[in-house]
N, C-alpha and C. Protein backbone atom coordinates (compact mmCIF):
# COMPACT_ATOMS: atom_id res chain seq x y z
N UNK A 1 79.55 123.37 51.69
CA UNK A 1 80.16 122.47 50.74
C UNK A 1 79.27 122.41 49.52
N UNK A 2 79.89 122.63 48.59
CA UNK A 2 78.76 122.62 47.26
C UNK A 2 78.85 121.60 46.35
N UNK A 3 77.60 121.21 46.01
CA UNK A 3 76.93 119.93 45.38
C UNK A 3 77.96 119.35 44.20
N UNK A 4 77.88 118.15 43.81
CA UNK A 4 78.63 117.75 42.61
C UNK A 4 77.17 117.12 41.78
N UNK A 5 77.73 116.88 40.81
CA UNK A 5 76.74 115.96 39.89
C UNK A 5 76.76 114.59 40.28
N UNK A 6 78.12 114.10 40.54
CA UNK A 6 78.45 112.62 41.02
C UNK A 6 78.78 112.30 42.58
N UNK A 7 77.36 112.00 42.94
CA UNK A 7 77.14 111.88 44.34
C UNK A 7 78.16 110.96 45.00
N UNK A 8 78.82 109.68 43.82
CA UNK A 8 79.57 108.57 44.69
C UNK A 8 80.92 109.12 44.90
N UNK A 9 81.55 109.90 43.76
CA UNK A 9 82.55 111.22 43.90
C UNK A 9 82.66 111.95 44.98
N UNK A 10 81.80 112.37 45.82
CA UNK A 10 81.62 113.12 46.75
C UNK A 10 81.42 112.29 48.07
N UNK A 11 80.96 111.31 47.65
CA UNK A 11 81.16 110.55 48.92
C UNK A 11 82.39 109.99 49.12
N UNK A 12 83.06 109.29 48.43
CA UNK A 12 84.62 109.25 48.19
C UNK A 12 85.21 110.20 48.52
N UNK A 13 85.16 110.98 48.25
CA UNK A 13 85.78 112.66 49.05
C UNK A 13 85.46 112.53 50.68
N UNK A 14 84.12 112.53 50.71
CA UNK A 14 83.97 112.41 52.57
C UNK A 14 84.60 111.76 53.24
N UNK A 15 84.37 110.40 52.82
CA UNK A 15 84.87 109.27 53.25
C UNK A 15 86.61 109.71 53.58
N UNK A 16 87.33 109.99 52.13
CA UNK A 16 88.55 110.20 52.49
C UNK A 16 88.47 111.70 53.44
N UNK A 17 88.12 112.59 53.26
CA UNK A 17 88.15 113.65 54.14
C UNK A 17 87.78 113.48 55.77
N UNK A 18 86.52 112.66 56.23
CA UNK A 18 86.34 112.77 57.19
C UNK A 18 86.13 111.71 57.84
N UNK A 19 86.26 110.36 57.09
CA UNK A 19 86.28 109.37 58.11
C UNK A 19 84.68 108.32 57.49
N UNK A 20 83.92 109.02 57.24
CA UNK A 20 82.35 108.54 57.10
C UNK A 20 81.43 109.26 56.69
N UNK A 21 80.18 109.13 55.83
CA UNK A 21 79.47 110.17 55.10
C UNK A 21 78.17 109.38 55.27
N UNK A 22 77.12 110.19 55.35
CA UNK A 22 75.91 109.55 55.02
C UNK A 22 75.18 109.94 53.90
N UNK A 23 74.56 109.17 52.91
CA UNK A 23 74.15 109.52 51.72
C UNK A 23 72.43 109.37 51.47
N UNK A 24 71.60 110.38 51.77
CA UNK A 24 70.06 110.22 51.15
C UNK A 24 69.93 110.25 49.86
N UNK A 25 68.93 109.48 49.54
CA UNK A 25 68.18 109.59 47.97
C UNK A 25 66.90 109.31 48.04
N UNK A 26 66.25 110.28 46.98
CA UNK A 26 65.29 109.85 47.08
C UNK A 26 64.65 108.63 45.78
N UNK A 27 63.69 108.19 46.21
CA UNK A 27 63.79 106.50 45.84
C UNK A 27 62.36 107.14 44.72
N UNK A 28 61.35 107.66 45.15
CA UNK A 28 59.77 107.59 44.40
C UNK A 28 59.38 108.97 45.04
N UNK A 29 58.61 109.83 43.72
CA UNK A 29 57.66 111.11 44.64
C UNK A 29 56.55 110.13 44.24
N UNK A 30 55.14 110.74 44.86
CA UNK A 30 54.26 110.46 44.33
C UNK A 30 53.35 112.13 44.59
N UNK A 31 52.75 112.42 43.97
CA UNK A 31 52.05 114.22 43.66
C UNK A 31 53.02 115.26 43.83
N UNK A 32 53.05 116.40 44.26
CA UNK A 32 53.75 117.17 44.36
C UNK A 32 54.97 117.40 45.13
N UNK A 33 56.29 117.58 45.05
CA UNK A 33 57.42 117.46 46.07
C UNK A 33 58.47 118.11 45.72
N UNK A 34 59.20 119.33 46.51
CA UNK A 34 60.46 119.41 46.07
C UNK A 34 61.44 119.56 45.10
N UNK A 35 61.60 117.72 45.29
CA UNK A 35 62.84 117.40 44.19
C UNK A 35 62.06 115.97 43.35
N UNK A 36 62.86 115.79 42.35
CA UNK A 36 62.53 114.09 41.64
C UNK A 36 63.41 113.36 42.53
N UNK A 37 63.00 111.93 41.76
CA UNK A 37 63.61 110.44 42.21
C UNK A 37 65.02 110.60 41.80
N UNK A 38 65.80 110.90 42.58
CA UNK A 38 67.23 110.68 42.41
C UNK A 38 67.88 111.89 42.61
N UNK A 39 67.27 112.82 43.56
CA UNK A 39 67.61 113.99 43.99
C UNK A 39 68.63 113.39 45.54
N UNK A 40 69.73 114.10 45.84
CA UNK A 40 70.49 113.32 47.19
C UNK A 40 71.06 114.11 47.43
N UNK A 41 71.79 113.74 48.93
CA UNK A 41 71.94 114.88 49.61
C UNK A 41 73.24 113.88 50.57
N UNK A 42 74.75 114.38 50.68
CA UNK A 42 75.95 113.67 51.33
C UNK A 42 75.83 114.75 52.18
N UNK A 43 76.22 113.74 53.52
CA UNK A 43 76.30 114.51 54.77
C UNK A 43 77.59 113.91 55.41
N UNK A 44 78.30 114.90 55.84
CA UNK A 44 79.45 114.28 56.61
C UNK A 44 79.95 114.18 58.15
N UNK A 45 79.98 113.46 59.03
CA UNK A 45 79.64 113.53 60.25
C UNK A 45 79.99 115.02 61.36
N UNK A 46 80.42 116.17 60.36
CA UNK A 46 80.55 117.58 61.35
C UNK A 46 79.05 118.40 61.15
N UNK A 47 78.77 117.46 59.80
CA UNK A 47 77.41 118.26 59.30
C UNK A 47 77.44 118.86 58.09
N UNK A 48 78.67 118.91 57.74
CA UNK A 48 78.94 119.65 56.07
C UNK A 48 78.23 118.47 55.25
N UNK A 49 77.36 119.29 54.48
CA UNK A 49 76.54 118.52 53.16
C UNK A 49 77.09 119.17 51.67
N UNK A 50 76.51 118.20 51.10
CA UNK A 50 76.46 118.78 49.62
C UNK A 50 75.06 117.61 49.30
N UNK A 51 74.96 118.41 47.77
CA UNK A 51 73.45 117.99 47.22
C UNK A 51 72.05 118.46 48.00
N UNK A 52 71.42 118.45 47.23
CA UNK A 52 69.58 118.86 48.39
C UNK A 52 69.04 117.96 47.51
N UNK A 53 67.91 117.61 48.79
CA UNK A 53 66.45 116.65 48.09
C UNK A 53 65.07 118.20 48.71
N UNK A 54 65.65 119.28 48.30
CA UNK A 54 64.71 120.27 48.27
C UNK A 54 64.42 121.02 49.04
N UNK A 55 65.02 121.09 50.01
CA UNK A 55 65.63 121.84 51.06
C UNK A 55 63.68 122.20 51.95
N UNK A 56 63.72 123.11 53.19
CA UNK A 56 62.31 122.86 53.85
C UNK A 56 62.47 121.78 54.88
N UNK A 57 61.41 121.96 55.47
CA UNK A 57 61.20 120.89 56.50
C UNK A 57 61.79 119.54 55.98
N UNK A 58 61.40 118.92 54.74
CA UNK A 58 61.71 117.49 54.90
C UNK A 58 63.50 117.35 54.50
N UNK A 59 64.45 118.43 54.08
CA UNK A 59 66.06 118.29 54.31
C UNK A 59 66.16 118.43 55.34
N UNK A 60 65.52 119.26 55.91
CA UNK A 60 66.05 119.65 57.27
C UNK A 60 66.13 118.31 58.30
N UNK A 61 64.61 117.38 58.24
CA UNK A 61 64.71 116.53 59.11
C UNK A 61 65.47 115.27 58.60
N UNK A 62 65.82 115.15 57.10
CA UNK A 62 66.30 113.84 56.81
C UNK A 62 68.09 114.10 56.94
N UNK A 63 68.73 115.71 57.11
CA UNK A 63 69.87 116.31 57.72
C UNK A 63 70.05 115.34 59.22
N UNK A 64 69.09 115.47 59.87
CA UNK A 64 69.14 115.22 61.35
C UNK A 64 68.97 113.56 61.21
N UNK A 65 67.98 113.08 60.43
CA UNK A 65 68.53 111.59 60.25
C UNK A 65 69.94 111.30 59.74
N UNK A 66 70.44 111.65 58.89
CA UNK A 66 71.45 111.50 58.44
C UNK A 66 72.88 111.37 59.65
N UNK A 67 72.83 112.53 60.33
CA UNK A 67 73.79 112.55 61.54
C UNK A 67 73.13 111.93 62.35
N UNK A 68 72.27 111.35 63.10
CA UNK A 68 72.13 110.33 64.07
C UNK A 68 72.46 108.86 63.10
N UNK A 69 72.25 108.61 62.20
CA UNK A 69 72.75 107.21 61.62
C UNK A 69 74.49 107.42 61.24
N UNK A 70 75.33 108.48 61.13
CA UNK A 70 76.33 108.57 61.37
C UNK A 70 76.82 108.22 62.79
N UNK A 71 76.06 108.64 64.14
CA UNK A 71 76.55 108.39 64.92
C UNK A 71 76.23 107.16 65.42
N UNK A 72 75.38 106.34 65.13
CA UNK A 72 75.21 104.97 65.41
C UNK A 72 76.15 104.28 64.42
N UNK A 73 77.11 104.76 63.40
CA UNK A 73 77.99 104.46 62.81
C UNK A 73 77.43 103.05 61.59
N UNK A 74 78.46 102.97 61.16
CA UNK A 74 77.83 101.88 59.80
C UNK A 74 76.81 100.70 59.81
N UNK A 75 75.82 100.95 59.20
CA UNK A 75 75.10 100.21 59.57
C UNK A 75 73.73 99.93 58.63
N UNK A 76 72.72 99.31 58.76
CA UNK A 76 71.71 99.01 57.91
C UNK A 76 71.00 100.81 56.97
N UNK A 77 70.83 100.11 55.86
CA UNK A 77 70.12 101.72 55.74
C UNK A 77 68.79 101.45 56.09
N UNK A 78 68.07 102.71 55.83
CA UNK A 78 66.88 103.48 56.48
C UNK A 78 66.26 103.85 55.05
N UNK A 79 65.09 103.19 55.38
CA UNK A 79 63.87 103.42 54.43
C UNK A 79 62.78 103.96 54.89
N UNK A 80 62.44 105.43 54.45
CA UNK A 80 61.74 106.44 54.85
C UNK A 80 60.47 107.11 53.99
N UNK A 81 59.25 107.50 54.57
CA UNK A 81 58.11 107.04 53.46
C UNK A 81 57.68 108.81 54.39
N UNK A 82 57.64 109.59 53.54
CA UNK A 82 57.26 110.92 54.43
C UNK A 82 56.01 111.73 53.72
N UNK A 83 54.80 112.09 54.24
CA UNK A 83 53.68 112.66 53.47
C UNK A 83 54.08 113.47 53.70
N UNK A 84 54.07 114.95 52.90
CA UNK A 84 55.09 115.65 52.93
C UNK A 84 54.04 117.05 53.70
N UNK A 85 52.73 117.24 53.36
CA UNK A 85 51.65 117.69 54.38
C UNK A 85 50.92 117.37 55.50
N UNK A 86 50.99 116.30 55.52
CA UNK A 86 50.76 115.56 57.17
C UNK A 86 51.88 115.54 58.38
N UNK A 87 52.46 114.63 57.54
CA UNK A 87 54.03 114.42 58.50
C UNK A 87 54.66 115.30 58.63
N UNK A 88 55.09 116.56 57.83
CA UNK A 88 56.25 117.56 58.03
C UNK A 88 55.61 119.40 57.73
N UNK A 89 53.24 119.26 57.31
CA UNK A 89 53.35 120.66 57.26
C UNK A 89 53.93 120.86 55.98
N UNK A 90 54.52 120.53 55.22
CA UNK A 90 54.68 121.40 54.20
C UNK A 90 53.66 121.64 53.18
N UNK A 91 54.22 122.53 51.93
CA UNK A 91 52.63 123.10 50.97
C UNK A 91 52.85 121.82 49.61
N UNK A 92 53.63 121.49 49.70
CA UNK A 92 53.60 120.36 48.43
C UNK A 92 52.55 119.30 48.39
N UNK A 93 52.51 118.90 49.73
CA UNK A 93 51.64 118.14 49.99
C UNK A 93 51.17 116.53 48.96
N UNK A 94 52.45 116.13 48.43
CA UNK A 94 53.28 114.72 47.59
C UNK A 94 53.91 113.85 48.88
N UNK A 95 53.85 112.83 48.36
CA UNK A 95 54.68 111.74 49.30
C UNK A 95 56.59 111.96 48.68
N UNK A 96 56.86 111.37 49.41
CA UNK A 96 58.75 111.17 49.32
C UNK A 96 59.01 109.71 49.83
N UNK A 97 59.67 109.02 49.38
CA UNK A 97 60.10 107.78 49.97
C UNK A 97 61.29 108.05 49.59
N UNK A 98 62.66 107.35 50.31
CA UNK A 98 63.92 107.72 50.39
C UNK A 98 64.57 106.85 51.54
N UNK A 99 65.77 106.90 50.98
CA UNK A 99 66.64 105.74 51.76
C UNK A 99 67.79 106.69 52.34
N UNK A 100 68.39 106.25 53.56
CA UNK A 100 69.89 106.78 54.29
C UNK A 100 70.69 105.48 54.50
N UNK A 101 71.94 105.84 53.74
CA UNK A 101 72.74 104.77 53.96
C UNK A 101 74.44 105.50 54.63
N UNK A 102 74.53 104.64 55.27
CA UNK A 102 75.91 104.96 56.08
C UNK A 102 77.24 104.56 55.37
N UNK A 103 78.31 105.22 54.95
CA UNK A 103 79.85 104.63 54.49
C UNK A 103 80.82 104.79 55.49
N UNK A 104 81.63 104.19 55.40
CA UNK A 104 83.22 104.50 56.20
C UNK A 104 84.03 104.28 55.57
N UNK A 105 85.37 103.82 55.71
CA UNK A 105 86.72 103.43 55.10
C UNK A 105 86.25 102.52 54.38
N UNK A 106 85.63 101.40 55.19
CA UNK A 106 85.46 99.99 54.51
C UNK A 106 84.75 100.04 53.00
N UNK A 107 84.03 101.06 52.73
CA UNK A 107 83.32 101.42 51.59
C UNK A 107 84.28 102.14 50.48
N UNK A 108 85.48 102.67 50.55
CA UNK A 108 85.80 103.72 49.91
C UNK A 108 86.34 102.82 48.31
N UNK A 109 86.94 101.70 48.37
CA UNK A 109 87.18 100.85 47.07
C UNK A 109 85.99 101.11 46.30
N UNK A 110 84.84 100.43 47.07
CA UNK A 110 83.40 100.98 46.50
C UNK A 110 82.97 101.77 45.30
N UNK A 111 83.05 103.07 46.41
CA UNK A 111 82.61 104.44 46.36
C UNK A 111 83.38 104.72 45.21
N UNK A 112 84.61 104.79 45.45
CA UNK A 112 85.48 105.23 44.14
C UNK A 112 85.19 104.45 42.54
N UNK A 113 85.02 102.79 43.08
CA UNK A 113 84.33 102.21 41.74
C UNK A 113 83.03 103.35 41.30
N UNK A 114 82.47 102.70 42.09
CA UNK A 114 80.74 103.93 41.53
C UNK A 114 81.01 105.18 41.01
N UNK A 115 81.67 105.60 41.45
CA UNK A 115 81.94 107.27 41.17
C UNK A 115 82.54 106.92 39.57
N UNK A 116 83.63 105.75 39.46
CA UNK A 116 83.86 106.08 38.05
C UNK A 116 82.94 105.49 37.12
N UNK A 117 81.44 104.83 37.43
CA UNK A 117 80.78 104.02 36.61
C UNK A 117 79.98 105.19 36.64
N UNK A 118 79.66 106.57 37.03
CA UNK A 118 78.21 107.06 37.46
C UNK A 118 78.23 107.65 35.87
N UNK A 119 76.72 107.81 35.60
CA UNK A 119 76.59 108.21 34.25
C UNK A 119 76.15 106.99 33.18
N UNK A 120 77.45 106.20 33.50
CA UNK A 120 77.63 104.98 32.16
C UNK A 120 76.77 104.08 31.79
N UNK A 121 76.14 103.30 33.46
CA UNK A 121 75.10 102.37 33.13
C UNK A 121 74.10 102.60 34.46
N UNK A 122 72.92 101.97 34.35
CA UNK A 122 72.35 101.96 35.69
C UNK A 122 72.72 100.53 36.48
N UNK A 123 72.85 100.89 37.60
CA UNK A 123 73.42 99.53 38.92
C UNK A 123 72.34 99.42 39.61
N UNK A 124 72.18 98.12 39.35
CA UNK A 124 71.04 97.30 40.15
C UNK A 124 71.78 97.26 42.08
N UNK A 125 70.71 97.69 42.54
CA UNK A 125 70.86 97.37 43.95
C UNK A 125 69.32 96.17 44.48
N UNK A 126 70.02 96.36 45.93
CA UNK A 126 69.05 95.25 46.49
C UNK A 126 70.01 95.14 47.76
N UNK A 127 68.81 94.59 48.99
CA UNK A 127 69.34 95.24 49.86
C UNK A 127 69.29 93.58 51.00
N UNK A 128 70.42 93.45 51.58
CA UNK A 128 71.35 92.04 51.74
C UNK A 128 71.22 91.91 53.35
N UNK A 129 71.10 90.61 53.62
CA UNK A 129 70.84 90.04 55.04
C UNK A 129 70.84 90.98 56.14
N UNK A 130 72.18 91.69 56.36
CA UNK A 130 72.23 92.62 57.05
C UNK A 130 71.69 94.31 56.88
N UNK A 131 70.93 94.51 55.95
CA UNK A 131 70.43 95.95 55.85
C UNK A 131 71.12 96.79 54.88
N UNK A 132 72.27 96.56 54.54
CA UNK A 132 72.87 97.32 53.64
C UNK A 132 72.55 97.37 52.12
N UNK A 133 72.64 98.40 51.49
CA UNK A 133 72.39 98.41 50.32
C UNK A 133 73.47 97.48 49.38
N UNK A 134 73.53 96.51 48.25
CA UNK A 134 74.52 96.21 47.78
C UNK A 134 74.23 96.54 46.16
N UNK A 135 75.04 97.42 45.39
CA UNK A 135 75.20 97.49 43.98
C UNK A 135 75.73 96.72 43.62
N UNK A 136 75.22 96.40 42.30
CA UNK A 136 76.01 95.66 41.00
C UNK A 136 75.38 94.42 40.34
């Protein structure tokens, strides 16, 4: 499945295509890494992706997060802090911090809002009693 520019677009697509999508981003590098802050990666619960946060050991394993928080189904996101030469061996040897958040149906009003705001302004998030990310 190949990448879009408008990640909430594509998740709107999943969502309507397959039921539920999981969406990484990355939040902060700090030294050498990959991708920048706002590199992401939609995963859809057969495993079809679009987007990379830089493909290597650390897509590969935040792929496999992605489908186990699909299968624990909607739910808090996941805030992930990865040294990218300690923890995963790779030569970059920069930190990654990055979040996984889960959608379903219940999200798709959402998703489709975002998708038509992406570009226009930046959306404040912050993240609400239960774990979820909330924009706006």
């Amino acid at each position: 499945m190949s990448g879009a520019a408008n990640p909430f677009a594509r998740l709107a697509a999943m969502v309507e295509e397959a039921g539920a999508a999981a969406f990484a981003r990355i939040h902060d590098v700090k030294g050498s890494a990959p991708r920048e802050a706002g590199a992401w990666l939609a995963v859809r619960p057969d495993g079809a992706f679009a987007g990379t946060i830089g493909g290597g050991r650390l897509e590969w394993d935040v792929l496999t997060d992605c489908r186990k928080a699909l299968e624990a189904g909607r739910g808090p996101a996941l805030f992930l802090d990865y040294a990218l030469g300690p923890d995963l061996g790779q030569c970059c040897g920069g930190r990654v911090m990055l979040s996984i958040e889960t959608f379903d149906g219940r999200d798709l009003e959402d998703l489709r809002a975002l998708a038509g705001m992406e570009g226009r302004f930046e959306v404040a998030c912050r993240v609400d009693e239960g774990g979820r990310v909330v924009r706006g």
